[in-house]
N, C-alpha and C. Protein backbone atom coordinates (compact mmCIF):
# COMPACT_ATOMS: atom_id res chain seq x y z
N UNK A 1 80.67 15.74 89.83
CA UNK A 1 79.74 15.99 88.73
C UNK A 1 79.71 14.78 87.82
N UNK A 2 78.23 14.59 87.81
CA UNK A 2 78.28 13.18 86.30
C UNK A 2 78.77 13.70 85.00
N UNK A 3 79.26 12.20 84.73
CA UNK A 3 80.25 12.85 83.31
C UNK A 3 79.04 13.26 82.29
N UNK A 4 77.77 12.96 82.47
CA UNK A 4 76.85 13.12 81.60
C UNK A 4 76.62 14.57 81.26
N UNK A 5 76.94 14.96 82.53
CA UNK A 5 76.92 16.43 82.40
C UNK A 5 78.11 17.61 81.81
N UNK A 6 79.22 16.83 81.49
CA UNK A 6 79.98 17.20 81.06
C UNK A 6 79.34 18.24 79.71
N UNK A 7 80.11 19.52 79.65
CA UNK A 7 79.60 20.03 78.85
C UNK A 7 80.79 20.67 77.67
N UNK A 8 81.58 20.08 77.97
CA UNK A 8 82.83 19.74 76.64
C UNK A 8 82.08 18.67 76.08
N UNK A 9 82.03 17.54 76.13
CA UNK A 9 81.67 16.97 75.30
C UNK A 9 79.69 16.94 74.71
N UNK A 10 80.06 16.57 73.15
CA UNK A 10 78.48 16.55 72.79
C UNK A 10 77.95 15.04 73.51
N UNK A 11 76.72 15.07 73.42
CA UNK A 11 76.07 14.01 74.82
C UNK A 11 76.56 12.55 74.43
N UNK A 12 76.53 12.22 73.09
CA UNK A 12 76.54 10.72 73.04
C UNK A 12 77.96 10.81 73.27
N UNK A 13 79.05 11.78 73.40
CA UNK A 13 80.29 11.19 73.67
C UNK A 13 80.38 10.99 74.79
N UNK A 14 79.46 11.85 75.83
CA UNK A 14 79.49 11.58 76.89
C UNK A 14 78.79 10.58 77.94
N UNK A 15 78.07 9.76 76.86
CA UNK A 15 77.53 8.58 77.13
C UNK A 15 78.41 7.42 77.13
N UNK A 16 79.09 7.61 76.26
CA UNK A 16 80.41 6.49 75.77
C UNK A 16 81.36 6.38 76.90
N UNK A 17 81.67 7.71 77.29
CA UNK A 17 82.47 8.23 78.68
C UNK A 17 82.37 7.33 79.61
N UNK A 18 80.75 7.46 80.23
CA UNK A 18 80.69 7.36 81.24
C UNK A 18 80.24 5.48 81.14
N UNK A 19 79.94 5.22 80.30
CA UNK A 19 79.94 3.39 80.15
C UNK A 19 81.67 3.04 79.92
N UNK A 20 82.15 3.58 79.46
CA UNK A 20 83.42 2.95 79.37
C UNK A 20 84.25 2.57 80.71
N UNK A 21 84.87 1.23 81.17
CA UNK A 21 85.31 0.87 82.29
C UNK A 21 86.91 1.41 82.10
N UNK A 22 86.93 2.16 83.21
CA UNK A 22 88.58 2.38 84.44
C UNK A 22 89.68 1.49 83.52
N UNK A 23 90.12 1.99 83.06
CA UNK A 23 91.26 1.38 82.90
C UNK A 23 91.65 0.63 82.14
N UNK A 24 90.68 0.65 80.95
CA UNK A 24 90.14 -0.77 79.98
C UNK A 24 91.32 -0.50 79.02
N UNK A 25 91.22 -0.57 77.69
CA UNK A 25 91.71 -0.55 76.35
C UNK A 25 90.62 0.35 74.77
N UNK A 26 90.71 1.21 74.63
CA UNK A 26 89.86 1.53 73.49
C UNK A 26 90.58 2.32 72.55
N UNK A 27 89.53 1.76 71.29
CA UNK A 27 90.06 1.95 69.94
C UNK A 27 88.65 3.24 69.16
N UNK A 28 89.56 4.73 69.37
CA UNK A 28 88.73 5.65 68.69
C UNK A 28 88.63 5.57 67.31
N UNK A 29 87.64 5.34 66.49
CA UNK A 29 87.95 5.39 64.70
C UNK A 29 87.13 6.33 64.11
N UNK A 30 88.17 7.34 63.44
CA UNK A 30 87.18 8.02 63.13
C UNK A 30 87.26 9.39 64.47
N UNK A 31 88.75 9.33 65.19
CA UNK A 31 88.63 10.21 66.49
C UNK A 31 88.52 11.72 66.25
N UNK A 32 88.30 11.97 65.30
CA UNK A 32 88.42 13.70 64.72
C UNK A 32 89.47 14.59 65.08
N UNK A 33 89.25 15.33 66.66
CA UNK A 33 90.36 16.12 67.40
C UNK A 33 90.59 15.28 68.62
N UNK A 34 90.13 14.44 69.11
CA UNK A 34 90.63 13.37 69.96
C UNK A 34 89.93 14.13 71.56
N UNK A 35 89.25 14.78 71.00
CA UNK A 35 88.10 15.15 72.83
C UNK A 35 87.60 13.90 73.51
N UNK A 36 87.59 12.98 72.93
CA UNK A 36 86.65 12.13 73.26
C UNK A 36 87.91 11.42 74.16
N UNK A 37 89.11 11.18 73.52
CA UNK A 37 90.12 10.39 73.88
C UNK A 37 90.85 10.45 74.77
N UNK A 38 91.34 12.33 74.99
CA UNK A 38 91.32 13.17 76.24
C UNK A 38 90.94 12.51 77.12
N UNK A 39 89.33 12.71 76.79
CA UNK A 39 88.52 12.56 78.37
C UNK A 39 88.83 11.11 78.54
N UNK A 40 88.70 9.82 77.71
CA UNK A 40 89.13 8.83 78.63
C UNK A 40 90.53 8.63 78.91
N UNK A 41 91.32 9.16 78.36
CA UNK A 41 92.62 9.31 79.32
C UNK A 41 92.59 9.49 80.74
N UNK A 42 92.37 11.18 80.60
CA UNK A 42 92.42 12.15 81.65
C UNK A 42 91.36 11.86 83.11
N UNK A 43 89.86 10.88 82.63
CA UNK A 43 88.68 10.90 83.54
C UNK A 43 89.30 9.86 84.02
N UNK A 44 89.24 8.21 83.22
CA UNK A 44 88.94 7.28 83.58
C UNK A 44 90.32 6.43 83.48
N UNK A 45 91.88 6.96 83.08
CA UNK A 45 92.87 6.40 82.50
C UNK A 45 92.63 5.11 81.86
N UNK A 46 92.25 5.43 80.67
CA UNK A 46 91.77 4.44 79.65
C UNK A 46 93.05 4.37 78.74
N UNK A 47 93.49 3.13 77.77
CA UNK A 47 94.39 3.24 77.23
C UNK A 47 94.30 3.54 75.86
N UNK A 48 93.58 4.82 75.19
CA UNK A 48 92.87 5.28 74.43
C UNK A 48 94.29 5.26 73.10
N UNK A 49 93.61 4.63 71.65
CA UNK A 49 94.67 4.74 70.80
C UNK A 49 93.11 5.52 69.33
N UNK A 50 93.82 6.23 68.56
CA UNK A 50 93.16 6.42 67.63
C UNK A 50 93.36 6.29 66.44
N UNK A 51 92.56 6.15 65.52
CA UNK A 51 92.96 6.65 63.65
C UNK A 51 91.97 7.58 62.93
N UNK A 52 92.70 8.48 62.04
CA UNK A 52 91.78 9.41 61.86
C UNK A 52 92.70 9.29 60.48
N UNK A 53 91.43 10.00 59.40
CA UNK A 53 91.81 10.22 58.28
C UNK A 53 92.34 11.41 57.78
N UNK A 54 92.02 12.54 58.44
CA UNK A 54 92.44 13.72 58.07
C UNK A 54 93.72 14.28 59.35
N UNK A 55 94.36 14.28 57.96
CA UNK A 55 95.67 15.02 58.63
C UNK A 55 96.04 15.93 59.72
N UNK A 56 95.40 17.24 59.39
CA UNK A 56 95.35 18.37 60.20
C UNK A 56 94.67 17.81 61.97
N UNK A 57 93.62 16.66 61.42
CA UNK A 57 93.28 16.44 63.09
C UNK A 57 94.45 15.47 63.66
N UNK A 58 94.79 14.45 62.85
CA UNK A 58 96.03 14.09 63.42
C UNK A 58 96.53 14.85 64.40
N UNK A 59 97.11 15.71 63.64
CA UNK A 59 97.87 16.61 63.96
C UNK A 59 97.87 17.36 65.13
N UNK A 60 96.14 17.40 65.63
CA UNK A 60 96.14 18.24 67.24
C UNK A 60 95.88 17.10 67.89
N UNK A 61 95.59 16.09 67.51
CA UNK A 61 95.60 14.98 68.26
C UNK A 61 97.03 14.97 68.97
N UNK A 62 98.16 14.52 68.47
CA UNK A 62 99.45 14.01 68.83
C UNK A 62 99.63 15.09 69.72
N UNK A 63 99.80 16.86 68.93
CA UNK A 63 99.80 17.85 70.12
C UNK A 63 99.48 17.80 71.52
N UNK A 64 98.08 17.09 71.23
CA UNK A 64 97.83 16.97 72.83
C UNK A 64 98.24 15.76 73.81
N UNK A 65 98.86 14.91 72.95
CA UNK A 65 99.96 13.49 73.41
C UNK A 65 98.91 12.60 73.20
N UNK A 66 98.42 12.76 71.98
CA UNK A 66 97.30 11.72 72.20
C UNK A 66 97.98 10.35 70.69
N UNK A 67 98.07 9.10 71.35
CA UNK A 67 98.27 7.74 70.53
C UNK A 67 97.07 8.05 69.09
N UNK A 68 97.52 8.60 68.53
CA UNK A 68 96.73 8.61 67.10
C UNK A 68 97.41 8.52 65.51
N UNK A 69 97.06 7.10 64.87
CA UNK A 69 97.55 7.52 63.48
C UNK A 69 96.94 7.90 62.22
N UNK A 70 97.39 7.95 61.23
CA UNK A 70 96.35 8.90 60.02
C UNK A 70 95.95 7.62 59.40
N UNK A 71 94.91 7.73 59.63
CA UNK A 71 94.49 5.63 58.34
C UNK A 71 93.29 6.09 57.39
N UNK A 72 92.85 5.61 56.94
CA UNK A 72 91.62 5.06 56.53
C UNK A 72 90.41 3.87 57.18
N UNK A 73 89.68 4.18 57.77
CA UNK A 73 88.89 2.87 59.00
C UNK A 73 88.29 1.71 57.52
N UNK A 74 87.74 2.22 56.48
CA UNK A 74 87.12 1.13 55.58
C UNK A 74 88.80 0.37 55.07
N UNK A 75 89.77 0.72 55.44
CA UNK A 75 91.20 -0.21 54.55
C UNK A 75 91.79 -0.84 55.66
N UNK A 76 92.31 0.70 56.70
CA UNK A 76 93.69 0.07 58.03
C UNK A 76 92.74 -0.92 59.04
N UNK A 77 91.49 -0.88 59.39
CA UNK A 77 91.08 -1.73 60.31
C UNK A 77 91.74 -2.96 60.14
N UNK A 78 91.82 -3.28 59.01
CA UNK A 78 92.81 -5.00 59.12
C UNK A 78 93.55 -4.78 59.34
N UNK A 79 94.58 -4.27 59.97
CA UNK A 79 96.09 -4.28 60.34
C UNK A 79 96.13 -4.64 61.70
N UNK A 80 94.87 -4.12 62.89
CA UNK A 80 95.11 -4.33 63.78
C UNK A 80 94.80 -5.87 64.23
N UNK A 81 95.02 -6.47 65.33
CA UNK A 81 95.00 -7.91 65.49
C UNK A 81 93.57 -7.83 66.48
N UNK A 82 92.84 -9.34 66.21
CA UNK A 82 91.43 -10.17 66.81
C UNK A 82 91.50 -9.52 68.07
N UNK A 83 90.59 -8.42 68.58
CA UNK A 83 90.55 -8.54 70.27
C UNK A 83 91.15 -7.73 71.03
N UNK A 84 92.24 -6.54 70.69
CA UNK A 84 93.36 -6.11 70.64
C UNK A 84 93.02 -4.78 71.61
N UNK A 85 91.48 -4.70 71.45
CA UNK A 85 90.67 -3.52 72.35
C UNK A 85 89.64 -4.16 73.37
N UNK A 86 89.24 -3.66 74.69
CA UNK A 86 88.33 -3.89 74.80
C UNK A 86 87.01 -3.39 74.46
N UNK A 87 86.85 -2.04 73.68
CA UNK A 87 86.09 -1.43 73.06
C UNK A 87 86.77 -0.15 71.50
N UNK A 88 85.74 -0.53 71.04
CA UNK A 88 86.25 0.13 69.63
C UNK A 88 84.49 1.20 69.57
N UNK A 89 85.33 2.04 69.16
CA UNK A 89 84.29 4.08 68.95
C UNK A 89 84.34 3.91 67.54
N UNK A 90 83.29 4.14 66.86
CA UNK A 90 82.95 4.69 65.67
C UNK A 90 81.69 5.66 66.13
N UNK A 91 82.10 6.96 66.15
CA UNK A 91 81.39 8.39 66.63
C UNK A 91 81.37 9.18 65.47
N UNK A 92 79.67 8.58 64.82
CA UNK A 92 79.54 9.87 63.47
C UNK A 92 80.14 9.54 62.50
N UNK A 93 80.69 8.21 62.13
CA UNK A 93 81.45 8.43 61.21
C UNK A 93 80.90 6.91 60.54
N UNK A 94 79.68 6.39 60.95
CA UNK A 94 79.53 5.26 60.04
C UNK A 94 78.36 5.20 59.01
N UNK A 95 78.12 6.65 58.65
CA UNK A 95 77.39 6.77 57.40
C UNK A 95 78.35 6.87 56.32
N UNK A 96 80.04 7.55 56.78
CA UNK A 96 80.94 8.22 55.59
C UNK A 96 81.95 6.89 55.36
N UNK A 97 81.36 5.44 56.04
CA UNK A 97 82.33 4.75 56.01
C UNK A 97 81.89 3.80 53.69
N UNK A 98 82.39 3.18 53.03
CA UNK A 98 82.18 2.57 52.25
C UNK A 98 81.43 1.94 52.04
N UNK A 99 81.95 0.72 53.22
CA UNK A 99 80.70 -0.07 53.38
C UNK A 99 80.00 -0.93 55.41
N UNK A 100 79.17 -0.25 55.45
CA UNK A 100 79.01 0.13 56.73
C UNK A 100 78.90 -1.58 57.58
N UNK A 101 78.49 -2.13 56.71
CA UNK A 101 78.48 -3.73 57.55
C UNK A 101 80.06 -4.18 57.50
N UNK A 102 80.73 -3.89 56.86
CA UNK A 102 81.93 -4.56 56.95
C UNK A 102 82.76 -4.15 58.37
N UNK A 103 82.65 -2.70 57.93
CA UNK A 103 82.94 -1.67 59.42
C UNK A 103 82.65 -2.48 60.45
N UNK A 104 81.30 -2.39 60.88
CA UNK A 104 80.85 -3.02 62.24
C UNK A 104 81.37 -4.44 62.15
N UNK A 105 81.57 -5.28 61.15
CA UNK A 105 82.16 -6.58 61.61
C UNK A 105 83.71 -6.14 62.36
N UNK A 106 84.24 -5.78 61.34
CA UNK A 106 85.61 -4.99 61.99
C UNK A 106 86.14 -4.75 63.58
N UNK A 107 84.91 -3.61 63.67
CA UNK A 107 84.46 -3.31 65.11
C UNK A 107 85.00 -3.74 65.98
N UNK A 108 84.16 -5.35 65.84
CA UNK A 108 83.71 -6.14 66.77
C UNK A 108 85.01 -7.17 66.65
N UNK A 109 85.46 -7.40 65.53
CA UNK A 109 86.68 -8.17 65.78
C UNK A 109 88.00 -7.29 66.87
N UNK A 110 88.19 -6.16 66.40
CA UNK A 110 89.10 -5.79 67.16
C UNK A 110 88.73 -4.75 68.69
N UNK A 111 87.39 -4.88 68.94
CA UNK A 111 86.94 -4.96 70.06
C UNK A 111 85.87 -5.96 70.58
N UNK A 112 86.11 -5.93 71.88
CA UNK A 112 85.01 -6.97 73.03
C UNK A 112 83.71 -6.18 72.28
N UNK A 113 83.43 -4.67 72.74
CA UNK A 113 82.46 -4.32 72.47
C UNK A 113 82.44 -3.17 71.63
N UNK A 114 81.75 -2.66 70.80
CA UNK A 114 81.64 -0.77 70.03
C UNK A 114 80.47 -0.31 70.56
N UNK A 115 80.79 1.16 70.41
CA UNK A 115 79.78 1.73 70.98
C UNK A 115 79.86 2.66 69.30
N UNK A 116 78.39 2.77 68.80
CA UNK A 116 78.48 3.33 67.19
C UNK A 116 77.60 4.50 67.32
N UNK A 117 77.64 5.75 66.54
CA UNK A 117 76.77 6.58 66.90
C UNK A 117 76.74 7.18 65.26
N UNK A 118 75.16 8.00 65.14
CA UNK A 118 75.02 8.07 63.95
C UNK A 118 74.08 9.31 64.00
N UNK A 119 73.88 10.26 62.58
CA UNK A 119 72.80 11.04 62.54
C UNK A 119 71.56 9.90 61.88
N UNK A 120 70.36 10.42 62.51
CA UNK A 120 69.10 9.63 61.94
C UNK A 120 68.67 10.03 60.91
N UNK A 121 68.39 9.46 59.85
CA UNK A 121 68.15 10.10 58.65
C UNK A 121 66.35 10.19 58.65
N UNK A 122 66.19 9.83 59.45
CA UNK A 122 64.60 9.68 59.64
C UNK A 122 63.96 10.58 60.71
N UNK A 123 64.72 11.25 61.11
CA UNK A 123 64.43 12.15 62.17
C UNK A 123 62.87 13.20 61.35
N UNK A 124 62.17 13.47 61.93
CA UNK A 124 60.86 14.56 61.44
C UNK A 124 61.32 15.58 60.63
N UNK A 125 62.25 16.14 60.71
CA UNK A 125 62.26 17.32 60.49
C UNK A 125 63.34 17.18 59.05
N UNK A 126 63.82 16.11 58.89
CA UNK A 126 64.48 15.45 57.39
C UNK A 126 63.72 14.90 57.00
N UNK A 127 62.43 14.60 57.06
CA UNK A 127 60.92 13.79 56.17
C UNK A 127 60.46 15.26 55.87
N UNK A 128 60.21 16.27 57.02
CA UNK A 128 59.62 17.40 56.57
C UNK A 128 60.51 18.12 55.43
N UNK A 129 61.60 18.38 55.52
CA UNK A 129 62.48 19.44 54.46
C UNK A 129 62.44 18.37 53.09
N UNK A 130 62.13 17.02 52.80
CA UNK A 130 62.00 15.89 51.93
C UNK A 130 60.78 16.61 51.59
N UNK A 131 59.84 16.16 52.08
CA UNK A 131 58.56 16.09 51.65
C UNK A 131 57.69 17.61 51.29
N UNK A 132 58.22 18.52 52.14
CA UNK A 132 57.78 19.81 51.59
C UNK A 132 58.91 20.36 50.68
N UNK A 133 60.01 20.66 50.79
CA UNK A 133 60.75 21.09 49.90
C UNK A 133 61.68 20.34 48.84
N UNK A 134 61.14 18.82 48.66
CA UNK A 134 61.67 18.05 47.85
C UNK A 134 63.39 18.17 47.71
N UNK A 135 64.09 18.18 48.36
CA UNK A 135 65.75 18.75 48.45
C UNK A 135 66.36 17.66 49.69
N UNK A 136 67.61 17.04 49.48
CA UNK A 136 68.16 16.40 50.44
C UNK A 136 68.70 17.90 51.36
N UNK A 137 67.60 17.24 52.56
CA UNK A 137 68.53 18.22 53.77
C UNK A 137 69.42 18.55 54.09
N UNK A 138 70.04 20.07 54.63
CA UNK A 138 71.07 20.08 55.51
C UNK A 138 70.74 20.76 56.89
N UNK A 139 71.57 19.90 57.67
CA UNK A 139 70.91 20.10 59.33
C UNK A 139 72.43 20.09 60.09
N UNK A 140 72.05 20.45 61.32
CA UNK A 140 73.42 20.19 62.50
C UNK A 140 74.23 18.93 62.50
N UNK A 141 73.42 17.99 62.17
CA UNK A 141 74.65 17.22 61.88
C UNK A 141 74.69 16.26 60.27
N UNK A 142 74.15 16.74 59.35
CA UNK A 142 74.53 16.78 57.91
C UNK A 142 74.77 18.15 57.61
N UNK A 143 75.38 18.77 57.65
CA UNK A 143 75.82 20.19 57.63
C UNK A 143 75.92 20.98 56.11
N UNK A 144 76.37 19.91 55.46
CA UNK A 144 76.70 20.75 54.04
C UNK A 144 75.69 19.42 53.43
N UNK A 145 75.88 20.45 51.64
CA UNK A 145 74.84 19.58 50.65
C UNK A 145 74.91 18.41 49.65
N UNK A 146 74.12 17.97 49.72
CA UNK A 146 74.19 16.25 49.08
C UNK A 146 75.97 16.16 47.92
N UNK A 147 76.10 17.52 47.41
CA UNK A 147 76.97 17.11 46.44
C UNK A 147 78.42 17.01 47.33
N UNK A 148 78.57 17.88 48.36
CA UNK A 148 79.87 17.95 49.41
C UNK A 148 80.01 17.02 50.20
N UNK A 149 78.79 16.38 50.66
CA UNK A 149 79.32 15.52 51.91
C UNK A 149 80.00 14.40 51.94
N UNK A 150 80.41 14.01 52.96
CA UNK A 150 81.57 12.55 52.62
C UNK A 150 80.30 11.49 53.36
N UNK A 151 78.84 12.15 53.66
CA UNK A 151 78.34 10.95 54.01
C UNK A 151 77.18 10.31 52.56
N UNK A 152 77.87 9.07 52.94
CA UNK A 152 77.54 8.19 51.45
C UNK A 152 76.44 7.57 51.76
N UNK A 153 76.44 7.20 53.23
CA UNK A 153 74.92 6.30 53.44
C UNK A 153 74.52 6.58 54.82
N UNK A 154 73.42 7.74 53.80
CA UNK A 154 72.45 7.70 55.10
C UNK A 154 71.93 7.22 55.84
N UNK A 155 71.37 6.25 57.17
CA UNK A 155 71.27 5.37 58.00
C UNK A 155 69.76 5.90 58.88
N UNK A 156 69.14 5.00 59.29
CA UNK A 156 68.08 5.46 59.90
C UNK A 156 68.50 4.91 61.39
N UNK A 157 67.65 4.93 62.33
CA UNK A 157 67.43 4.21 63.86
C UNK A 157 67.20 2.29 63.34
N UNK A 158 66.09 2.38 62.69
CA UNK A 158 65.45 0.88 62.03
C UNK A 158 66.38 0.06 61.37
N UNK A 159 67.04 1.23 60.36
CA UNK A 159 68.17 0.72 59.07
C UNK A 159 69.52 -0.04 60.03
N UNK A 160 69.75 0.91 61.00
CA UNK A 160 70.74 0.12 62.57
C UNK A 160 70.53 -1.16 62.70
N UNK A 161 69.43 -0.73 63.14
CA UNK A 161 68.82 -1.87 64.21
C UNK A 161 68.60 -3.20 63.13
N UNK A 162 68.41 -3.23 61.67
CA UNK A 162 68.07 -4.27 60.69
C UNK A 162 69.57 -4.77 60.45
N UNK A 163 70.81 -3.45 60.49
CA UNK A 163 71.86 -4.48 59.95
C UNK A 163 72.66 -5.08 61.00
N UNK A 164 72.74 -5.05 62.36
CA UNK A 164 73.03 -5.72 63.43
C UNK A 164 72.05 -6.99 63.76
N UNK A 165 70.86 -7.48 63.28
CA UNK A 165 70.15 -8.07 63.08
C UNK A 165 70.41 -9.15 61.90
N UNK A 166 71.22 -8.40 60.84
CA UNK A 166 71.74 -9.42 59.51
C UNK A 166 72.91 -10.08 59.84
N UNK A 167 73.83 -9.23 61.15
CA UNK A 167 74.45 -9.39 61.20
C UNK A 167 75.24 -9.98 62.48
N UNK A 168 74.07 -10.36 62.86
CA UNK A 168 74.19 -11.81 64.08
C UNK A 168 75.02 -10.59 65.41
N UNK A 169 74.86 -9.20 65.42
CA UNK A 169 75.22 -8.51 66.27
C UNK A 169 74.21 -7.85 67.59
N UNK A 170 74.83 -7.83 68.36
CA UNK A 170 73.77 -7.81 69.92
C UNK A 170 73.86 -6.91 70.23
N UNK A 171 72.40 -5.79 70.62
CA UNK A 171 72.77 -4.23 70.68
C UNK A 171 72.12 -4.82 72.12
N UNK A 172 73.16 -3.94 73.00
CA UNK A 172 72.84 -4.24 74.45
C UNK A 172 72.34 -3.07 74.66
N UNK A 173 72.50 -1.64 74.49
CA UNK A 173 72.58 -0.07 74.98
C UNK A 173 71.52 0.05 74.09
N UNK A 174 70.64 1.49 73.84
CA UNK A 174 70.27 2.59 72.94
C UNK A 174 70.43 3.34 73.55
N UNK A 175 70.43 4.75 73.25
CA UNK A 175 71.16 6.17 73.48
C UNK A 175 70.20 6.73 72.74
N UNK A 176 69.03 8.05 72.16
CA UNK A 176 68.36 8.45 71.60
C UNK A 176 68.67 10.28 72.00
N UNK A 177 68.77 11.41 70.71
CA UNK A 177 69.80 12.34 71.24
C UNK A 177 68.58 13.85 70.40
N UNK A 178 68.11 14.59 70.72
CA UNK A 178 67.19 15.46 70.24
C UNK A 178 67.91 16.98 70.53
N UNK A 179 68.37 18.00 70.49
CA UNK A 179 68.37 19.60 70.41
C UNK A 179 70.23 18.84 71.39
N UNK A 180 70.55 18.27 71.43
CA UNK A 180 71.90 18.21 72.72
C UNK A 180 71.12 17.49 73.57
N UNK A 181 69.63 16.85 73.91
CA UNK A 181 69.72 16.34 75.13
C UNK A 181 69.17 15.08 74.87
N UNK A 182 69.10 13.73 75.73
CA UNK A 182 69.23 12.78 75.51
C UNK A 182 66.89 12.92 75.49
N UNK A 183 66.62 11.98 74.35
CA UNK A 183 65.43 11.68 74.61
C UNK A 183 64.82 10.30 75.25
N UNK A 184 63.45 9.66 74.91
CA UNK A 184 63.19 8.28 75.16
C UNK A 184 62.98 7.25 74.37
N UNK A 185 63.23 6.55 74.05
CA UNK A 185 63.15 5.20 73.42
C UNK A 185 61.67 5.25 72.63
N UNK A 186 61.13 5.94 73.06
CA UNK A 186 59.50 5.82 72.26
C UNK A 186 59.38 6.40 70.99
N UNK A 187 59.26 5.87 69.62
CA UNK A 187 59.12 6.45 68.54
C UNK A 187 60.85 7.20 68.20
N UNK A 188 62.01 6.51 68.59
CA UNK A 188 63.09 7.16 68.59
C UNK A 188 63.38 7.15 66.87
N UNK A 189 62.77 6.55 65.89
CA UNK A 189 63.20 6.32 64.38
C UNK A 189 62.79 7.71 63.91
N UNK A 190 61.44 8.39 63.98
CA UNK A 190 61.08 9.52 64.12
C UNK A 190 61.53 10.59 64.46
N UNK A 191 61.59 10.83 66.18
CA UNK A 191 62.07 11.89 66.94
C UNK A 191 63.59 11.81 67.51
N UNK A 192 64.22 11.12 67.16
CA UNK A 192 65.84 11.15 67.74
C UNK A 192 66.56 11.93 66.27
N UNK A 193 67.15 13.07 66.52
CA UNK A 193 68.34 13.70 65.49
C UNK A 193 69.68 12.52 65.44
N UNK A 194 70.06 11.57 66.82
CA UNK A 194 70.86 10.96 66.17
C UNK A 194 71.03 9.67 67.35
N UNK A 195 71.82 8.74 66.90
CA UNK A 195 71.22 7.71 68.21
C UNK A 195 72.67 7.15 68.38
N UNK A 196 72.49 6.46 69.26
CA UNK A 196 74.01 5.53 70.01
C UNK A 196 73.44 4.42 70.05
N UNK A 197 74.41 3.56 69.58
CA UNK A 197 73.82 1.96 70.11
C UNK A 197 75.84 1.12 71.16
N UNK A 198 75.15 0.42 71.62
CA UNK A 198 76.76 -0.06 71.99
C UNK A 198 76.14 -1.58 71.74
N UNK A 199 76.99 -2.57 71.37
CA UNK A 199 76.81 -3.38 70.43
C UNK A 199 77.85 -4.63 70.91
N UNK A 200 77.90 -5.68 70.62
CA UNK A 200 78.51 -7.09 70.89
C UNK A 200 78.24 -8.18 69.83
N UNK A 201 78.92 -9.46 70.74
CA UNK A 201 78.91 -10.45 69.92
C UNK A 201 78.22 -11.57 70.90
């Protein structure tokens, strides 16, 4: 069975999955409960290490023998050394980061490549709940309301694609993600709920 089809994981993790090479080195940030990390263990014996900010996920992380410590990704990323991965995951978590260009430089220093994934803030149906009901949305993956969330900067498909562009970074992949299933590249700033890019130098 393609890992695409995997139905433990949500799709863009399972996009990440199945691009990630046999045996490589990767750096989860931002790994939540460590599903993602599992699977490249367990699929592809990847040498999967993580950091997560919240404790309690720590916590089922290690349970499940998984290399994970409790950090902060906008502070501990400097600790680790130039190169140290061959790929570094930021999954969902680079709207709640501080400051999101610094992140992706980060990234890319302590991996060959990242694979980054994000909700679209431009998706139709967050212009529609804007524009008819004047109210910052909550949806499946902004879940709670403007005053709760830990996401600080909302990000579009374009807003991506402009700061990898400022930032002398090379998006090799797109990934475009609608109801759970993957869509097409056409008008994805619009119609994608959330997108994947995998990214270089």
């Amino acid at each position: 069975m393609s890992v695409l089809q995997n139905s433990a994981l949500r799709p863009d993790l399972a996009v990440i999955l199945d691009h990630i090479a046999h045996g490589s080195r990767a750096l989860d940030v931002g790994c939540g409960d460590g599903v993602l990390m599992a699977a490249l263990r367990d699929e592809k014996q990847v040498d999967a290490r993580g950091i997560e900010i919240d404790g309690a996920c720590v916590e089922r992380c290690v349970a499940r023998g998984l290399s994970v410590v409790q950090g902060d990704a906008d502070r501990d990323l400097t600790f680790y050394p130039d190169g140290a991965f061959d790929y570094a995951i930021l999954s969902q978590t680079l709207q709640t980061a501080a400051r999101p260009d610094r992140i992706m430089q980060e990234l890319l220093r302590v991996g060959r490549r990242a694979f980054v994934s994000f909700p679209n803030f431009a998706y139709w149906r967050m212009r529609k709940a804007l524009l008819l009901g004047g109210r910052m949305p909550v949806t499946r993956h902004l879940p709670v309301t403007w005053y709760e969330t830990q996401n600080i900067h909302h990000v579009t498909v374009k807003d991506f694609e402009a700061l990898a562009n400022d930032l002398g970074i090379t998006i090799s992949n797109r990934w475009f993600f609608t109801n759970q299933r993957e869509i097409s590249a056409s008008g994805a700033n619009w119609r994608a709920e959330y997108a994947l890019f995998e990214v270089g130098r």
